[in-house]
N, C-alpha and C. Protein backbone atom coordinates (compact mmCIF):
# COMPACT_ATOMS: atom_id res chain seq x y z
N UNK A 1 0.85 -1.19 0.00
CA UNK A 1 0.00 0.00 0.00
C UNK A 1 0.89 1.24 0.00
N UNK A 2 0.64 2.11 -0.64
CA UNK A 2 1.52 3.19 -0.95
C UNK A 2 0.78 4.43 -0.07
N UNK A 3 1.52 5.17 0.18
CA UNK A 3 1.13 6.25 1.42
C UNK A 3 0.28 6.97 0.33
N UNK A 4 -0.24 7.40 -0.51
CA UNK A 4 -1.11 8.21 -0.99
C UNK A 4 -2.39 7.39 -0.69
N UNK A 5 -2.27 5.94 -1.17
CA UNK A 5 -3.47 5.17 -0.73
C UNK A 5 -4.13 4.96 1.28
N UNK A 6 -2.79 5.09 1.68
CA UNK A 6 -2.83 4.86 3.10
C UNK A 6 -3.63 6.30 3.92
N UNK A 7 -3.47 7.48 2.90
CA UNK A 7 -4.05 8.36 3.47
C UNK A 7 -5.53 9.01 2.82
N UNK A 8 -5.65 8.40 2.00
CA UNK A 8 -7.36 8.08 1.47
C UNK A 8 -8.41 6.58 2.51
N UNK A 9 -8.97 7.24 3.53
CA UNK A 9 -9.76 6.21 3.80
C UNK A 9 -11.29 5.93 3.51
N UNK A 10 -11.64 4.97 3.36
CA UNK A 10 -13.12 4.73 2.60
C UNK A 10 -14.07 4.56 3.81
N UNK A 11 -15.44 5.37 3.34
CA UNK A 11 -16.40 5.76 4.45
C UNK A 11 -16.41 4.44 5.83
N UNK A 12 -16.18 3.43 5.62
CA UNK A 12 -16.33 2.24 6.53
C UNK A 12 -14.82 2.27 7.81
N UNK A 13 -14.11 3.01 6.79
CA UNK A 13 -12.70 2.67 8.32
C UNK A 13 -13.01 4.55 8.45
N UNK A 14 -13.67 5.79 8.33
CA UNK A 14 -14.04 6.53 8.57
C UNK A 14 -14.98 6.42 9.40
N UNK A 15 -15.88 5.08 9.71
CA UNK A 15 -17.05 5.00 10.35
C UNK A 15 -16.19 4.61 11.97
N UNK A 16 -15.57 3.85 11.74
CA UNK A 16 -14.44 3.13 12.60
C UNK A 16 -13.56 4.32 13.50
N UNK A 17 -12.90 5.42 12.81
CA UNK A 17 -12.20 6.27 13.99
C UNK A 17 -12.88 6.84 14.35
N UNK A 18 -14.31 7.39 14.45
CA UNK A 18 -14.84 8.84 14.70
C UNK A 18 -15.98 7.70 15.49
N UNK A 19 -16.21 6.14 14.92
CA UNK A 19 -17.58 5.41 15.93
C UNK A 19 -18.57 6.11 15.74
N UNK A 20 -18.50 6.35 14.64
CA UNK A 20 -20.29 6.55 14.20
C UNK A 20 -20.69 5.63 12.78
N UNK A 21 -22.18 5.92 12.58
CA UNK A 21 -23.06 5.58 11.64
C UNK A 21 -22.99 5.72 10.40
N UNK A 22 -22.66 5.32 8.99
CA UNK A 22 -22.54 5.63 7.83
C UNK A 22 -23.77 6.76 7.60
N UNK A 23 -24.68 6.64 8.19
CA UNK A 23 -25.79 7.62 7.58
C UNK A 23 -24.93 9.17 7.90
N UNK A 24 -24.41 8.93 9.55
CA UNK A 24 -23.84 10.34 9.88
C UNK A 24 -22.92 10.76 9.21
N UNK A 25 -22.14 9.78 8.77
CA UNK A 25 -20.38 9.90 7.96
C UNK A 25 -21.18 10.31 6.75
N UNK A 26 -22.37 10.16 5.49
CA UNK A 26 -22.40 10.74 4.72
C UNK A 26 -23.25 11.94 5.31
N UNK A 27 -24.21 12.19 6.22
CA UNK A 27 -24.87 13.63 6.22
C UNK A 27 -23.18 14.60 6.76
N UNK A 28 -22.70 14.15 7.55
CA UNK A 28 -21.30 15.31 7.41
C UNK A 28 -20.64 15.26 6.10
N UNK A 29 -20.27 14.17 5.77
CA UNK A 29 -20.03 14.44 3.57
C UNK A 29 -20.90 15.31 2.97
N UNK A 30 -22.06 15.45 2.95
CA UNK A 30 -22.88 15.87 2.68
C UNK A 30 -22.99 17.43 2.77
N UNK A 31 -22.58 17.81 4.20
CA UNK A 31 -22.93 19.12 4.68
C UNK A 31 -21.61 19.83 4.17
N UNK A 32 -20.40 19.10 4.08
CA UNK A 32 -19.27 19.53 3.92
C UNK A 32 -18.97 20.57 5.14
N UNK A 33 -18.77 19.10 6.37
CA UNK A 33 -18.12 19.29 7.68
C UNK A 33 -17.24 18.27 7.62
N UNK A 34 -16.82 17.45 6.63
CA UNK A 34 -15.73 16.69 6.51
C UNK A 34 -15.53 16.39 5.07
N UNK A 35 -14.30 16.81 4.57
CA UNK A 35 -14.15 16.86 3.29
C UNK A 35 -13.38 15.53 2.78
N UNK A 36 -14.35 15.32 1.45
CA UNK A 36 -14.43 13.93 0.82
C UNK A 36 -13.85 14.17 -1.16
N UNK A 37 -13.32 13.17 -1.51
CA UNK A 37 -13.61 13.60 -2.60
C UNK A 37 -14.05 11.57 -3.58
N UNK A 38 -14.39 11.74 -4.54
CA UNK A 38 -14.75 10.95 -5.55
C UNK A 38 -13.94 10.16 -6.49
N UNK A 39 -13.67 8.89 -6.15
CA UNK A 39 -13.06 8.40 -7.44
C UNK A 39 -13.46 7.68 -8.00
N UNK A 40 -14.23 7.61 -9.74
CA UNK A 40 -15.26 6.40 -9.44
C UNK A 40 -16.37 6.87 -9.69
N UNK A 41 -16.67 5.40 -8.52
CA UNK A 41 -17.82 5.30 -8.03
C UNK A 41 -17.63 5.20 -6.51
N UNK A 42 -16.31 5.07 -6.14
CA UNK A 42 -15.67 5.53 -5.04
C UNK A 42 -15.60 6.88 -3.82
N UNK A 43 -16.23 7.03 -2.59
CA UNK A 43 -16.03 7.94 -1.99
C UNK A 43 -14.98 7.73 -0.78
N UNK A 44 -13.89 8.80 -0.94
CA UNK A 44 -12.43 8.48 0.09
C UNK A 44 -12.74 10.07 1.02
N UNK A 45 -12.22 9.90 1.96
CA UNK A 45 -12.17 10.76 2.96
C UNK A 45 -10.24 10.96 3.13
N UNK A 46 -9.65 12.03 2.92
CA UNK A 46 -8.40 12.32 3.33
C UNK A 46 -8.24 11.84 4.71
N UNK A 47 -6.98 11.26 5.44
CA UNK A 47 -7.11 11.14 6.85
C UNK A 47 -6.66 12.62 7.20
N UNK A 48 -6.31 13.67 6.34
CA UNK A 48 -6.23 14.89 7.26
C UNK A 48 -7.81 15.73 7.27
N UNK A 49 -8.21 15.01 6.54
CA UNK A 49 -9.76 15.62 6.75
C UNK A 49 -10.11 15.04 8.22
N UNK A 50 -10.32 13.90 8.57
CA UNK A 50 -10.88 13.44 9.97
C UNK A 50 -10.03 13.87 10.90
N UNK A 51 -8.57 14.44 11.05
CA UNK A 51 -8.18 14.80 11.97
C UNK A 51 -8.68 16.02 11.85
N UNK A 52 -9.00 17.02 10.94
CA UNK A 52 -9.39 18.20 11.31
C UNK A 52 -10.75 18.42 11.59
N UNK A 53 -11.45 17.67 10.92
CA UNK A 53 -12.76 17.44 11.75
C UNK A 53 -12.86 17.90 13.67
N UNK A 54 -12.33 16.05 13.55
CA UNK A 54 -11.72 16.17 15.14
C UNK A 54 -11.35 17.49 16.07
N UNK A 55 -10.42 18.28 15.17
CA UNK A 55 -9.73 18.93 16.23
C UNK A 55 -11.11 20.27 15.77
N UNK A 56 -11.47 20.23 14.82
CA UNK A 56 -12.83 21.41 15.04
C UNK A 56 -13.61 21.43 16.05
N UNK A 57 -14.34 19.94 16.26
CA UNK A 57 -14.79 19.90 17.40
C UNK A 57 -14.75 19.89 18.49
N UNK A 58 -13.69 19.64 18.76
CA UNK A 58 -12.88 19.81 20.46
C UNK A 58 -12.94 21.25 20.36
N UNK A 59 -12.29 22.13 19.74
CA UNK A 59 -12.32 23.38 19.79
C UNK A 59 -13.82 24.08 19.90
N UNK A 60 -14.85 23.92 19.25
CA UNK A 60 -16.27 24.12 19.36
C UNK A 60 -16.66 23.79 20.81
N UNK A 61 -16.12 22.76 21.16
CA UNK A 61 -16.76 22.20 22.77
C UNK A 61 -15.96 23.05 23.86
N UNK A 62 -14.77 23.82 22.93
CA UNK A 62 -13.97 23.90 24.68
C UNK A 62 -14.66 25.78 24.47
């Protein structure tokens, strides 16, 4: 696996770090509160997208 692939993850190991619901992982795709892009028929999530997610929300909460 080559690090460009290693840092594209597909909505299911996206469902996996954050422990939520595919419905939620696409309504945040959706809303573009976590940025996704298309390959395909393929939808990948950057892993620097879910860390910034992440750190949005900690920041929102504190």
């Amino acid at each position: 696996m080559t690090t460009a692939t290693a840092e594209l993850l597909t909505v299911p190991e996206v469902m996996a770090r954050l422990k939520l619901g595919r419905s939620t992982v696409y309504d945040l795709i959706r809303s573009r509160r976590l940025v996704s892009i298309t390959i395909g028929r393929s939808r990948r999530v950057p892993a620097y997208a879910v860390r910034d997610f992440i750190n949005h929300q900690i920041e929102e909460a504190a």
